[in-house]
Protein backbone atom coordinates (compact mmCIF):
# COMPACT_ATOMS: atom_id res chain seq x y z
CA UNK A 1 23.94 -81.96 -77.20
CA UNK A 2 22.77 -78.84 -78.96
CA UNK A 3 21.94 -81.43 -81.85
CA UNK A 4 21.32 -84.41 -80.48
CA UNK A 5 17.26 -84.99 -81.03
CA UNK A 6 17.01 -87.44 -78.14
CA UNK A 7 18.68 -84.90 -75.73
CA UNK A 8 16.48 -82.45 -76.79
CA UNK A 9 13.42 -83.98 -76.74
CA UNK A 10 14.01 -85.48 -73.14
CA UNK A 11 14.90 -81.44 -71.89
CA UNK A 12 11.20 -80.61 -73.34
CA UNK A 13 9.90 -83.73 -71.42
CA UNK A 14 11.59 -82.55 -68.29
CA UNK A 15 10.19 -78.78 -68.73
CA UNK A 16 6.15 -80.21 -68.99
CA UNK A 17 6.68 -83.03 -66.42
CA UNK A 18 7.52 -80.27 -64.16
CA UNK A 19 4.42 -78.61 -64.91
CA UNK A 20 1.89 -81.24 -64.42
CA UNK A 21 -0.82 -80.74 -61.50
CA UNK A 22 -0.66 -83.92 -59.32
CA UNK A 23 -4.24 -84.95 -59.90
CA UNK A 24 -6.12 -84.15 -62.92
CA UNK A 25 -8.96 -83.26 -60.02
CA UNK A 26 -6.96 -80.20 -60.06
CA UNK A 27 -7.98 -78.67 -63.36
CA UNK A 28 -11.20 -76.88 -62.00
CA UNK A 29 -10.84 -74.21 -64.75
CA UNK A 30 -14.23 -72.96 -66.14
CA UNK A 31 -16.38 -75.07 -68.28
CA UNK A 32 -18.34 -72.09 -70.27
CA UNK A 33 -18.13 -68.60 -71.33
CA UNK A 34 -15.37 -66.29 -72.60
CA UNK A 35 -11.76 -67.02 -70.79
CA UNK A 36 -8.84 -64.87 -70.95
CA UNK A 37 -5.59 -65.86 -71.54
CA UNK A 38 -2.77 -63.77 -69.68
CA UNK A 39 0.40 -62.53 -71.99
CA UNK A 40 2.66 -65.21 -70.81
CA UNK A 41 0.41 -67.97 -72.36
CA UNK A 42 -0.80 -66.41 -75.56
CA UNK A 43 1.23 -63.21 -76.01
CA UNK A 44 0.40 -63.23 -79.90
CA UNK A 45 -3.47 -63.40 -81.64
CA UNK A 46 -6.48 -64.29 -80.16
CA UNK A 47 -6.51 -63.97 -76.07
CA UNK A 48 -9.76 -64.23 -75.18
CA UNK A 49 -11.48 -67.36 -76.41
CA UNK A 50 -15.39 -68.84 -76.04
CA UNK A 51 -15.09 -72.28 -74.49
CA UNK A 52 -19.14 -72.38 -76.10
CA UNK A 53 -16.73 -72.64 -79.72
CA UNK A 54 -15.15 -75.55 -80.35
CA UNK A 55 -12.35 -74.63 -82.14
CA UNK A 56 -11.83 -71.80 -79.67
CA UNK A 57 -12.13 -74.60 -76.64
CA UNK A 58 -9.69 -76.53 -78.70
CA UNK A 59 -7.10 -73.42 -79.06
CA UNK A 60 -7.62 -72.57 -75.80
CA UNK A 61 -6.22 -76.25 -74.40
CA UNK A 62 -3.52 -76.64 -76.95
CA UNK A 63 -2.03 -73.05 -76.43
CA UNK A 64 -2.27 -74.26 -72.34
CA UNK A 65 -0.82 -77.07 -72.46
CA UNK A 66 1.90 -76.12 -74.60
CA UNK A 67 2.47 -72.58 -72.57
CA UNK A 68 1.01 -72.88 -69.11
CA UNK A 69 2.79 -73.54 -65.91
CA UNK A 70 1.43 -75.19 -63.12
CA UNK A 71 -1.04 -73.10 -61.97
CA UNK A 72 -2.20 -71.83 -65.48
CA UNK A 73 -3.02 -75.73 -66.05
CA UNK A 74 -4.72 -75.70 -63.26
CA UNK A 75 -7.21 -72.59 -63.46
CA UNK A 76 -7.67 -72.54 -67.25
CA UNK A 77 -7.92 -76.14 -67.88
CA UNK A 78 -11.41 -78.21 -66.89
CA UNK A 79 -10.52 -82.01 -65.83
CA UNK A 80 -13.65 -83.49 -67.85
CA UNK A 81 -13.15 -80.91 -70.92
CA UNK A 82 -9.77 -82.48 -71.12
CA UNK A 83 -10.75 -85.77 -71.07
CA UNK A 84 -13.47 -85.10 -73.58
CA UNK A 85 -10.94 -83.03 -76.19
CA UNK A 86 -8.14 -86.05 -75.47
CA UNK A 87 -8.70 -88.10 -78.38
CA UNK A 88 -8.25 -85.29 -80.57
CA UNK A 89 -6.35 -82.98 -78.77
CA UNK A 90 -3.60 -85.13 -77.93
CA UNK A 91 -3.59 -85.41 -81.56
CA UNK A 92 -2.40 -81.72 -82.03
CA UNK A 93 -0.10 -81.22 -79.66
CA UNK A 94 3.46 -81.96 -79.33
CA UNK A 95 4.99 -85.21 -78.50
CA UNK A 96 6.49 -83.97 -75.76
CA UNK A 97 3.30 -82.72 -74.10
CA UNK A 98 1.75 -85.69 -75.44
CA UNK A 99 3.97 -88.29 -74.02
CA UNK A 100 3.97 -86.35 -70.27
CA UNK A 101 0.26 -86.31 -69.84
CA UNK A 102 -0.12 -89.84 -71.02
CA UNK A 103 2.84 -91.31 -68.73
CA UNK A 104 1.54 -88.99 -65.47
CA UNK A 105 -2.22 -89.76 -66.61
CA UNK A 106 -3.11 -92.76 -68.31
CA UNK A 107 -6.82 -91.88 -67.62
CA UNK A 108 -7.04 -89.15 -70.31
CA UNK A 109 -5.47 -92.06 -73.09
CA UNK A 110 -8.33 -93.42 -75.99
């Protein structure tokens, strides 16, 4: 199983699936300003990031997504940002991530 790519990639699914907010009405996370991310989502280089940057708003959903739990989707992450960033962001993120959001949200999809 250890190298089986399939096996692998449907664990990863299974670990974001069970991360996903029920509603994308739940991402109420700020929409401006300077946000700070705790350790357990960005424990190396930049932490605190200017959602008035777009790169940094980019960074800022990508490192979420890809290390957030539940509620770290849910207070960092803006329901309208997202679906603004979604035809690029979904883009740079993993296929895993990629393929759970779309499935549970077909809303956010170009």
């Amino acid at each position: 199983m250890h190298d089986d790519p399939s096996a692998i990639a449907a664990l990863l699914r299974a670990r974001f699936r069970r991360r996903l907010p029920s509603s994308l009405n739940e991402l109420t996370g700020p929409e401006r300003g300077l946000v700070e991310l705790p350790l357990h989502i960005a424990w190396s280089g930049l932490r605190t990031l200017d959602l008035d940057r777009p790169r940094q708003r980019m960074s800022l959903y990508r490192t979420v997504l890809a290390e957030g739990m539940r509620d770290d989707l849910c207070r960092f992450l803006n329901r309208d940002i997202l679906l603004e960033l979604w035809p690029v962001l979904h883009k740079l993120i993993s296929r895993a991530i990629k393929d759970v959001w779309e499935e549970a949200f077909p809303e956010p999809c170009p």
